[in-house]
N, C-alpha and C. Protein backbone atom coordinates (compact mmCIF):
# COMPACT_ATOMS: atom_id res chain seq x y z
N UNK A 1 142.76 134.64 -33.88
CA UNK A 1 143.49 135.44 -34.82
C UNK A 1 144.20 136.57 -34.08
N UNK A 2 145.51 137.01 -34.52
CA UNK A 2 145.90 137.94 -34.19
C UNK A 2 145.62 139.53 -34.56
N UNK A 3 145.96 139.86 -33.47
CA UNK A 3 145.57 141.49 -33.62
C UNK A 3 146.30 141.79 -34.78
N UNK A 4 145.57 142.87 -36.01
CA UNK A 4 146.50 143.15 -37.20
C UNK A 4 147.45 144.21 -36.54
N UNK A 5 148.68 144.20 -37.04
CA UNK A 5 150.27 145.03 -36.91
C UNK A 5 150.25 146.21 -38.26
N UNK A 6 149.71 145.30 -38.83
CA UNK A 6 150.02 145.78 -40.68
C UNK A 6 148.90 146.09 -41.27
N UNK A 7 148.68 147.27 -41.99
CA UNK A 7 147.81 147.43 -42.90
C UNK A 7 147.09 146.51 -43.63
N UNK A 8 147.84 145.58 -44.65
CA UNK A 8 147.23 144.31 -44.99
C UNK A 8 146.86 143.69 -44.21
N UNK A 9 146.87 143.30 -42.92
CA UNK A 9 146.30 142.47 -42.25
C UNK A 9 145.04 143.14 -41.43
N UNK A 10 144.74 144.08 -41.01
CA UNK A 10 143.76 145.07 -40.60
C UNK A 10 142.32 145.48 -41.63
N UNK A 11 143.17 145.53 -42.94
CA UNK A 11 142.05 145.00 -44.09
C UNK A 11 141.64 143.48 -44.40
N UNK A 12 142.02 142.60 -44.03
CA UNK A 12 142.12 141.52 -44.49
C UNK A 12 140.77 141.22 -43.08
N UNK A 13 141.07 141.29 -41.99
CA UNK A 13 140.78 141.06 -40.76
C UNK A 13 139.44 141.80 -41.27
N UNK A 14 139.05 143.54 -41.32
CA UNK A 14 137.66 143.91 -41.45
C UNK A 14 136.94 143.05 -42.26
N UNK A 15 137.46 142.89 -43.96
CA UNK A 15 136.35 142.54 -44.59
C UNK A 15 136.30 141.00 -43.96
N UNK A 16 137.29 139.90 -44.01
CA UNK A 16 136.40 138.87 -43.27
C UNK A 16 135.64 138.91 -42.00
N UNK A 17 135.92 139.47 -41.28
CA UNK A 17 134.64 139.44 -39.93
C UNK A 17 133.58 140.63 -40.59
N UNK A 18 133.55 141.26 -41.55
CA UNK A 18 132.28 141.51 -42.06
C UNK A 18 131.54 140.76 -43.21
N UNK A 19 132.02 139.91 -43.72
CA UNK A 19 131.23 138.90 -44.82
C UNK A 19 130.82 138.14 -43.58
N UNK A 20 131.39 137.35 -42.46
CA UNK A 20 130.84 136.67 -41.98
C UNK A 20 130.00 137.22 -40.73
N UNK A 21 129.77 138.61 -40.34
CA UNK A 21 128.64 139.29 -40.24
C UNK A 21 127.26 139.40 -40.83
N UNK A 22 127.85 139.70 -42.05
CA UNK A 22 126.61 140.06 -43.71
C UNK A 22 125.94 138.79 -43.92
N UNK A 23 126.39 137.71 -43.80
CA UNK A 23 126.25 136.25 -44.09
C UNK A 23 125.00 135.96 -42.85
N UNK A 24 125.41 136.55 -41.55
CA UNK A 24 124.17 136.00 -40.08
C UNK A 24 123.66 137.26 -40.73
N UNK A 25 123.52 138.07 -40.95
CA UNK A 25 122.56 139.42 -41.19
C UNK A 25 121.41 138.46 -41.98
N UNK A 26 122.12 138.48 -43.61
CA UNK A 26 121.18 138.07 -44.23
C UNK A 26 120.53 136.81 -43.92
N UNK A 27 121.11 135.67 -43.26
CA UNK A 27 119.93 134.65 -42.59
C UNK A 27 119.30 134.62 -42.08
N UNK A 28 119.07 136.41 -41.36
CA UNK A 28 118.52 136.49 -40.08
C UNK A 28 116.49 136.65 -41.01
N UNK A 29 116.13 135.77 -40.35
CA UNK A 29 114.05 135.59 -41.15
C UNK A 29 113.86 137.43 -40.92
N UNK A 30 113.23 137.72 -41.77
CA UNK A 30 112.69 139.37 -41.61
C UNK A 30 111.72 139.50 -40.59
N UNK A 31 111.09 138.56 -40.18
CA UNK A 31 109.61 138.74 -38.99
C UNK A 31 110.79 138.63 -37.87
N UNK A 32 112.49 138.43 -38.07
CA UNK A 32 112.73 138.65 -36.51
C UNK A 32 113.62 140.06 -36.07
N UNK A 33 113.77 140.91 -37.34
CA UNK A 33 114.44 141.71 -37.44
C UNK A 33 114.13 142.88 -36.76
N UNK A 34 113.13 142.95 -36.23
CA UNK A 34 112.99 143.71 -35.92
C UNK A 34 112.56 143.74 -34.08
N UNK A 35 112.42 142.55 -33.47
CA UNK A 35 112.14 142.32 -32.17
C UNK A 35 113.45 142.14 -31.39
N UNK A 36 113.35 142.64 -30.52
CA UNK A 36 113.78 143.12 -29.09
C UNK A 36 114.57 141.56 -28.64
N UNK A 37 115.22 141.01 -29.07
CA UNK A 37 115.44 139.68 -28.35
C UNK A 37 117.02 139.40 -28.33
N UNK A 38 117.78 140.22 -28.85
CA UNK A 38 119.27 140.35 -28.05
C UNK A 38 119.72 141.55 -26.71
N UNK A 39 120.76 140.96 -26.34
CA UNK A 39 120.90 141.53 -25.67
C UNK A 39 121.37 143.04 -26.21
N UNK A 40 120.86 144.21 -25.39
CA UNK A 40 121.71 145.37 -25.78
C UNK A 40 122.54 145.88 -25.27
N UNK A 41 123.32 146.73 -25.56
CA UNK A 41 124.56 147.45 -25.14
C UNK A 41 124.48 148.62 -23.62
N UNK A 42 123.39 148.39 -23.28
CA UNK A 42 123.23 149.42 -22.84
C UNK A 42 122.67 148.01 -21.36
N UNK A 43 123.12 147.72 -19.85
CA UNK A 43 122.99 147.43 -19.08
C UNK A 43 121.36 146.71 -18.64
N UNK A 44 120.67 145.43 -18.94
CA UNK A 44 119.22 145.39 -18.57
C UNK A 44 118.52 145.80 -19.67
N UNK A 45 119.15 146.30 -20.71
CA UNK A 45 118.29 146.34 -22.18
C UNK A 45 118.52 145.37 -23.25
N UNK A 46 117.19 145.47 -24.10
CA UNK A 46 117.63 144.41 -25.22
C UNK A 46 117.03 145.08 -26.27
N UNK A 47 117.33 144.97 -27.46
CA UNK A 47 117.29 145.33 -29.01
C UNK A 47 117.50 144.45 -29.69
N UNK A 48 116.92 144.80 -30.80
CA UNK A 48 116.62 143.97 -32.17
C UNK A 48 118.05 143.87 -32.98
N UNK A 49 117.89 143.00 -34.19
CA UNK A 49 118.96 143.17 -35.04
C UNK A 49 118.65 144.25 -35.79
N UNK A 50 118.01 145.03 -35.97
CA UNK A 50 117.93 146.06 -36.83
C UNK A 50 118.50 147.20 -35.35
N UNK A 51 118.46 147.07 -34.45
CA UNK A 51 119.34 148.05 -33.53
C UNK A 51 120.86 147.60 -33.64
N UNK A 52 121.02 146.51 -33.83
CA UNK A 52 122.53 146.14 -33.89
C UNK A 52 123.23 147.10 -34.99
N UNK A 53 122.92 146.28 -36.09
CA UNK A 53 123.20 147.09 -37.77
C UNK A 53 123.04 148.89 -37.33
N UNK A 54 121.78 149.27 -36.35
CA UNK A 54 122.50 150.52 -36.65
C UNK A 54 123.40 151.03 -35.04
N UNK A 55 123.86 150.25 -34.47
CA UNK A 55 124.64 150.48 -34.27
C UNK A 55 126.17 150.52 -34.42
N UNK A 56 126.25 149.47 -35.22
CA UNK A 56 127.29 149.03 -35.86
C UNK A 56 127.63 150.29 -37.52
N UNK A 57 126.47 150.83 -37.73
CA UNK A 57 126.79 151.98 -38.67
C UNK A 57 127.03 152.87 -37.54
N UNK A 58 126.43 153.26 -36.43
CA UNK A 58 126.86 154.51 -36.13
C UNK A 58 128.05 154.34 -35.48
N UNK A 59 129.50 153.44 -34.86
CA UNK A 59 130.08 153.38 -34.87
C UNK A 59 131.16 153.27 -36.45
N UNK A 60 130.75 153.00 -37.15
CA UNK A 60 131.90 152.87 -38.51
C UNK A 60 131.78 154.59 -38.65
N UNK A 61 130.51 155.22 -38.52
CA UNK A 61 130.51 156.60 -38.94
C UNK A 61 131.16 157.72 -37.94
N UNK A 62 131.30 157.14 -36.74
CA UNK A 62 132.32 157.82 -35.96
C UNK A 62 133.62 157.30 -36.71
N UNK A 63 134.36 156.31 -37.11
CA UNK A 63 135.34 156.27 -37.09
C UNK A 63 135.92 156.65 -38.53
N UNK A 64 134.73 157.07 -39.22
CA UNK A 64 134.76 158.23 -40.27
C UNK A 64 135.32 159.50 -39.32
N UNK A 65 134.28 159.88 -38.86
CA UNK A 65 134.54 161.46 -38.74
C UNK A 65 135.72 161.31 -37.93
N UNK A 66 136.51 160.37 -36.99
CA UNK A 66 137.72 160.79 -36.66
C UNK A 66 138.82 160.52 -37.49
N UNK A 67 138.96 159.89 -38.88
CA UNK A 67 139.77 159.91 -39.65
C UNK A 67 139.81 161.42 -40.71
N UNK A 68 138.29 161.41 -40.63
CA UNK A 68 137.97 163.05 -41.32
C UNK A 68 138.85 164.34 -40.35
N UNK A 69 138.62 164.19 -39.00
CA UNK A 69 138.53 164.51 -38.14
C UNK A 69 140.46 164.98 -38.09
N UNK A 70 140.72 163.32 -37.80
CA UNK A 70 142.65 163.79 -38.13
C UNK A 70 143.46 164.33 -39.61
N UNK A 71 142.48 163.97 -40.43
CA UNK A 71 143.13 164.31 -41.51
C UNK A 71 143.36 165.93 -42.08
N UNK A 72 142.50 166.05 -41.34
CA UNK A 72 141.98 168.04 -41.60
C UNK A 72 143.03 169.04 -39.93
N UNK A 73 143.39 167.75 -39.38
CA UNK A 73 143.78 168.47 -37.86
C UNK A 73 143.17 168.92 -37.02
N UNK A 74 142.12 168.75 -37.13
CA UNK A 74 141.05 169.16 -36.00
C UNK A 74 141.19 168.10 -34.82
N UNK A 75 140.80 168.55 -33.76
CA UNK A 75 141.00 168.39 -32.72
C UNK A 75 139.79 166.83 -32.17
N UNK A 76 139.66 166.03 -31.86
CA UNK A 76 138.61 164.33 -31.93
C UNK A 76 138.48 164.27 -30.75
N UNK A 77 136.92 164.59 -30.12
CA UNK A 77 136.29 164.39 -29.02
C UNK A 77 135.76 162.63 -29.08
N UNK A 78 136.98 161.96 -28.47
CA UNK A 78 136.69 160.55 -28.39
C UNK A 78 135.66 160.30 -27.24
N UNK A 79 134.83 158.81 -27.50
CA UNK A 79 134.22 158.67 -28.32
C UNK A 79 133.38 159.55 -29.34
N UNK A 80 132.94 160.45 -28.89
CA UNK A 80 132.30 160.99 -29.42
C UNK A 80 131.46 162.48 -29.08
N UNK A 81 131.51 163.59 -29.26
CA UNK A 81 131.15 164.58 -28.83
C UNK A 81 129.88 164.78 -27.80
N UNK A 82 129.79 165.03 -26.65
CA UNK A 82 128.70 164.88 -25.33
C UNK A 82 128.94 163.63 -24.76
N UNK A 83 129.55 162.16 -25.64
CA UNK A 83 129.59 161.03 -24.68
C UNK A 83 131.22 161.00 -24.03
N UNK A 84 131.05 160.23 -23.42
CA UNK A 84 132.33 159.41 -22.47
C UNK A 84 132.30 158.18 -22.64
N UNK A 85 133.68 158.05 -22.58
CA UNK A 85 133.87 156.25 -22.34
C UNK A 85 132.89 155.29 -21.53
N UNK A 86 132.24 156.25 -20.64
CA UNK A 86 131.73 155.15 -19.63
C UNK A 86 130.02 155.69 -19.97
N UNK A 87 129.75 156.22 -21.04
CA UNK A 87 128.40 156.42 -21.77
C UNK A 87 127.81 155.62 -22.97
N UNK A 88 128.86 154.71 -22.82
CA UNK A 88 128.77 153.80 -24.41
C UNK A 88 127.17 153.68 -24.45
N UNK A 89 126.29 152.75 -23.73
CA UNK A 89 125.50 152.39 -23.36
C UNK A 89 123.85 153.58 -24.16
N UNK A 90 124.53 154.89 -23.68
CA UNK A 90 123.55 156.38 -23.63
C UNK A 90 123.82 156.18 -25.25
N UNK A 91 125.06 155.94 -25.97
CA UNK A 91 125.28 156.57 -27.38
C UNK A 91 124.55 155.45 -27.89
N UNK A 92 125.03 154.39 -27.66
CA UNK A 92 124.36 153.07 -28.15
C UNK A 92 122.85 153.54 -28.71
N UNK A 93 121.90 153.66 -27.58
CA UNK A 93 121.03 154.10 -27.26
C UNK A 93 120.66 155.43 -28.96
N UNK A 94 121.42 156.34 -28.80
CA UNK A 94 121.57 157.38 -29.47
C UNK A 94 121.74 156.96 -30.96
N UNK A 95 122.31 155.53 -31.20
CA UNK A 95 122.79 154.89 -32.77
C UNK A 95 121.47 154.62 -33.04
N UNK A 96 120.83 153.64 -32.25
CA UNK A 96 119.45 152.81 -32.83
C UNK A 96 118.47 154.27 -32.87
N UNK A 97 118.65 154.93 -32.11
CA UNK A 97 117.48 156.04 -32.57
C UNK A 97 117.72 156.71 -34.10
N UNK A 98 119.02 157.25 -34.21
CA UNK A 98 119.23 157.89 -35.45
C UNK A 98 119.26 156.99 -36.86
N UNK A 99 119.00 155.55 -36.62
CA UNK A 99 118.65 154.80 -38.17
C UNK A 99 117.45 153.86 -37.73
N UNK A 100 116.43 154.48 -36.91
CA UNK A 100 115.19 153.90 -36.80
C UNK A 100 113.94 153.46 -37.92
N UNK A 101 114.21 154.94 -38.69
CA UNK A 101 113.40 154.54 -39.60
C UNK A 101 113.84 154.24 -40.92
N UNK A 102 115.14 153.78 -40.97
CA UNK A 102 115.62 152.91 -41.79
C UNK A 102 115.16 151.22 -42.44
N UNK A 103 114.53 151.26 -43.29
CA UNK A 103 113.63 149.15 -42.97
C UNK A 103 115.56 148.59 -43.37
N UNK A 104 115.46 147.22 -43.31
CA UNK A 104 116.20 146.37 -42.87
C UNK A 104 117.19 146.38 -44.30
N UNK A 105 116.19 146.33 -45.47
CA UNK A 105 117.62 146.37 -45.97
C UNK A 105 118.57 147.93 -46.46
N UNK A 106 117.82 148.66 -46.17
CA UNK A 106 118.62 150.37 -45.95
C UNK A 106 119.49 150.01 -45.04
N UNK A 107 119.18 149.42 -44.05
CA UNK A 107 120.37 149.36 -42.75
C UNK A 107 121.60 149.00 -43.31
N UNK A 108 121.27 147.33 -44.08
CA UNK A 108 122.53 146.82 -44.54
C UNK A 108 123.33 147.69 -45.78
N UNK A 109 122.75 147.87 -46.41
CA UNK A 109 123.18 148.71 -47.36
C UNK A 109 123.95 149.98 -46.75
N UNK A 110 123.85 150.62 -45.72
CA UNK A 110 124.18 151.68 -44.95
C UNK A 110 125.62 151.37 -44.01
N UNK A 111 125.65 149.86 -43.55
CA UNK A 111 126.69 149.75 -42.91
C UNK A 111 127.58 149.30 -43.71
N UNK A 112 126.75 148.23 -45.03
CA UNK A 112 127.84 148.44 -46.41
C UNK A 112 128.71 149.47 -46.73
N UNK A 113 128.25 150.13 -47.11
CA UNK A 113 128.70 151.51 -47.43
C UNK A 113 130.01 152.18 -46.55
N UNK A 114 128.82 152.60 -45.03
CA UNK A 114 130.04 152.36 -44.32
C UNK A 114 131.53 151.85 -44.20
N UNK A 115 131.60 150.35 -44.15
CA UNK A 115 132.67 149.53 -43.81
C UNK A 115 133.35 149.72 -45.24
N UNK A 116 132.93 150.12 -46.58
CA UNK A 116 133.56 150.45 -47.67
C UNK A 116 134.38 151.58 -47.80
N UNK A 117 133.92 152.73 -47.11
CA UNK A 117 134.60 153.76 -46.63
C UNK A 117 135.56 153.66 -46.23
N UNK A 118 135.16 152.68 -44.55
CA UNK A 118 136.29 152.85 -43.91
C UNK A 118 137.68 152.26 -44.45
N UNK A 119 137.55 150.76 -45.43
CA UNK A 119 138.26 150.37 -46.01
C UNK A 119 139.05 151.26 -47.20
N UNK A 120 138.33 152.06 -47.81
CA UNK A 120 139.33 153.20 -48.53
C UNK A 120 139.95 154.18 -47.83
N UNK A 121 139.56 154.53 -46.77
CA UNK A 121 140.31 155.26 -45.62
C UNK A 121 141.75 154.47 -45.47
N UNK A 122 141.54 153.21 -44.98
CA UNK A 122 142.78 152.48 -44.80
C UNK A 122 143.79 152.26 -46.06
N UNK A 123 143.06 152.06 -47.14
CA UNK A 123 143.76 151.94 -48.70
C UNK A 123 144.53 153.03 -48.70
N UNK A 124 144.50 154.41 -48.37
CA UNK A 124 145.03 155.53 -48.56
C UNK A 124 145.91 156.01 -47.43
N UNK A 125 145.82 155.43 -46.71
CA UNK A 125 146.80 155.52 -45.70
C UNK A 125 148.04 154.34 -45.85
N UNK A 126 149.30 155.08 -45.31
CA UNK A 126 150.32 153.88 -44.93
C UNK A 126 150.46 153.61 -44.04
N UNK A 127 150.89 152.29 -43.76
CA UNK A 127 151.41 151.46 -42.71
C UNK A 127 151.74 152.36 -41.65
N UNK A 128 152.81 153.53 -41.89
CA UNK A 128 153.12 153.96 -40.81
C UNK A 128 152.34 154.91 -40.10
N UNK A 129 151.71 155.77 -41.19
CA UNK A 129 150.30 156.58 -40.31
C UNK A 129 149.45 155.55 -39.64
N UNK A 130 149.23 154.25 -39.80
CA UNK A 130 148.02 153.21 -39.48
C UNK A 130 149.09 152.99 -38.11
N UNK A 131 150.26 152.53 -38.12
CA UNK A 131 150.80 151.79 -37.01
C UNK A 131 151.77 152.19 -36.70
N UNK A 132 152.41 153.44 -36.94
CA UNK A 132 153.98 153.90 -36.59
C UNK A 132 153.97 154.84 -35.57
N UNK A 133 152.82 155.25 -35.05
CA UNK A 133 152.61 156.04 -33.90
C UNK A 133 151.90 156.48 -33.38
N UNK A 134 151.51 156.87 -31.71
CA UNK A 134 150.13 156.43 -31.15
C UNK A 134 149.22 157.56 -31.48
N UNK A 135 148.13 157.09 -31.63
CA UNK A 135 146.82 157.91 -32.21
C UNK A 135 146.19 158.65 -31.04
N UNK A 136 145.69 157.43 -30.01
CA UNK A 136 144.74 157.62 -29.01
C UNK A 136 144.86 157.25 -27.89
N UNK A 137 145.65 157.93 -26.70
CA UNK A 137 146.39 157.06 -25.90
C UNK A 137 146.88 156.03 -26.16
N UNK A 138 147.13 154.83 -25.96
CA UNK A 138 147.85 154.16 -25.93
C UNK A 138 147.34 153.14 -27.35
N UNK A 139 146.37 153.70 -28.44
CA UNK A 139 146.62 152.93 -29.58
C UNK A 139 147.03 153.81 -31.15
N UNK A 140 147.26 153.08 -31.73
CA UNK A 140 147.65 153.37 -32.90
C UNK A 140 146.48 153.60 -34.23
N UNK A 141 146.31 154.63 -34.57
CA UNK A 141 145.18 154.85 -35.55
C UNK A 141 144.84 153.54 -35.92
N UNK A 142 145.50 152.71 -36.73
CA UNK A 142 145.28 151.10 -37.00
C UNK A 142 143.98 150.11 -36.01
N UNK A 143 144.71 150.66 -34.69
CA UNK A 143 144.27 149.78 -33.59
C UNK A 143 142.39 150.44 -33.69
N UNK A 144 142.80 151.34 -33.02
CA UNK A 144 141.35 152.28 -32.99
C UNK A 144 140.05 151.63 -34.14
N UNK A 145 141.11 151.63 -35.46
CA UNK A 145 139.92 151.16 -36.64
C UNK A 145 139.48 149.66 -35.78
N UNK A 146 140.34 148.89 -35.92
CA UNK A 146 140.19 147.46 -36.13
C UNK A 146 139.26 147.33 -34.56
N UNK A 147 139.84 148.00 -33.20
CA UNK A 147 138.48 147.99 -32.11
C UNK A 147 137.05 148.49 -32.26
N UNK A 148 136.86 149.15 -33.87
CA UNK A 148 135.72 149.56 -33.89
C UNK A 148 134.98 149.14 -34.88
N UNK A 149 135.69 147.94 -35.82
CA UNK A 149 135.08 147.99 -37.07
C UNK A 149 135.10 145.95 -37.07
N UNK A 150 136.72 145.76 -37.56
CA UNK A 150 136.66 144.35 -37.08
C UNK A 150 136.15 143.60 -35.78
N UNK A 151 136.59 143.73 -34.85
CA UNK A 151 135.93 143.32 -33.66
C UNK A 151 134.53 143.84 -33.12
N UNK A 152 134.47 144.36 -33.43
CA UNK A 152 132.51 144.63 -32.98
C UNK A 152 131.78 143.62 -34.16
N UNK A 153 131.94 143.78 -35.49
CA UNK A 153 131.89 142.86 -36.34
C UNK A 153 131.69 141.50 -36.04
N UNK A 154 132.54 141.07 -35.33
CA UNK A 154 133.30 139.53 -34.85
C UNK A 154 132.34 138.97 -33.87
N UNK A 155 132.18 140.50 -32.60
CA UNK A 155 131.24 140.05 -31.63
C UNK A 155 129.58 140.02 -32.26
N UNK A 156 129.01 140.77 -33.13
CA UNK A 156 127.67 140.99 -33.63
C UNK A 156 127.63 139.67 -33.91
N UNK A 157 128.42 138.92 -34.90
CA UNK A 157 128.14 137.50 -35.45
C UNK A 157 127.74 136.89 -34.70
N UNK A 158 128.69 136.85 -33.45
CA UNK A 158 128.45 135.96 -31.94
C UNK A 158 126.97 136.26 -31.73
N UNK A 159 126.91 137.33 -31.44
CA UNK A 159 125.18 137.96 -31.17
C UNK A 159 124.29 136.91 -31.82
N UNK A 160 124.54 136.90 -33.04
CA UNK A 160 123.87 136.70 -34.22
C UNK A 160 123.07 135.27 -33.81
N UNK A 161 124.45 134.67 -34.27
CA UNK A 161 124.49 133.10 -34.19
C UNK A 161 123.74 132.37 -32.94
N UNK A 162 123.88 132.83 -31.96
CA UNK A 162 123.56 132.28 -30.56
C UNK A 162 121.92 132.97 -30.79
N UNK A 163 121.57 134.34 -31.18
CA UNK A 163 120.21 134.60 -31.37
C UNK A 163 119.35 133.41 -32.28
N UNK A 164 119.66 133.37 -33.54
CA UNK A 164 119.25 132.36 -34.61
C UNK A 164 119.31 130.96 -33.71
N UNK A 165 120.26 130.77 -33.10
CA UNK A 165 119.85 129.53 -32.29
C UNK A 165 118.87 128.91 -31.05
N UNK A 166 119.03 130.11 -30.69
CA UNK A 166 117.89 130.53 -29.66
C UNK A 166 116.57 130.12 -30.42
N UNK A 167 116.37 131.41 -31.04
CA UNK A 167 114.91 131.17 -31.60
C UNK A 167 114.58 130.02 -32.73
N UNK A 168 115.46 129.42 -33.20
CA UNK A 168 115.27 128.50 -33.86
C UNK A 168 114.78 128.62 -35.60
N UNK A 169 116.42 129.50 -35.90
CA UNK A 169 116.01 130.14 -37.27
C UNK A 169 117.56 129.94 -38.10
């Protein structure tokens, strides 16, 4: 699929690679939700699907606060305030801690929520704030969403699928 250009297609793009996220979520057996058996984000580590989901919220909730963030004019410590680009790994780290004691279906419900947000974020914006000029070095507010929301999405499934196959679920 192509990268979305257009608003409609950037929405169109999140919610399907998140139904077919939500879809391996919910197949995933509950006795495995919680063990250590994907790989994690972070170099030689591994985490559960309940670390995924919250990492996958604590990225949609950054890309809250930098839409919060531009809309008010304040100034967006990308990724994220204390990390760097080349700390993904440390924040990662930092997501699964802050929705730990979340049980499994708070998580989903949480990144629900989330990705609902972010989708009214995009509803309220036009085309040309989404894609008419660059946001973040070299992408376009548009782009930024869809590298943080659709495509992480896209890859978790991958996660997903190849996990469930693995273990034989």
């Amino acid at each position: 699929m192509a990268v979305p250009a257009h608003k409609d297609d950037l929405r169109a793009a999140i919610e399907r690679s998140f139904e077919a996220l939500m879809s391996e979520l919910r197949a995933m057996p509950r006795s495995y939700v919680r063990r250590a058996s994907l790989d994690g984000h972070a170099k030689g580590s591994l985490m559960s699907t309940s670390d995924l989901v919250a990492y996958l919220i604590g990225w949609n909730t950054l890309v809250l606060k930098w839409l919060d963030y531009s809309e008010a004019g304040r100034a967006i410590e990308f990724p994220e305030t204390g990390y760097k680009w080349n700390q993904l790994g440390q924040l990662a780290q930092k997501f699964y801690a802050d929705y730990a004691d979340l049980d499994y279906p708070s998580l989903l419900s949480a990144l629900d929520a989330a990705k609902i947000r972010i989708v009214d974020q995009v509803n309220i914006r036009s085309n040309a704030q989404l894609y008419g000029q660059l946001w973040y070095g070299k992408h376009t507010m548009g782009r930024m969403i869809q590298l943080n929301t659709a495509a992480p999405y896209k890859n978790a499934t991958a996660r997903l699928r190849r996990s469930r196959k693995t273990q034989g679920c």
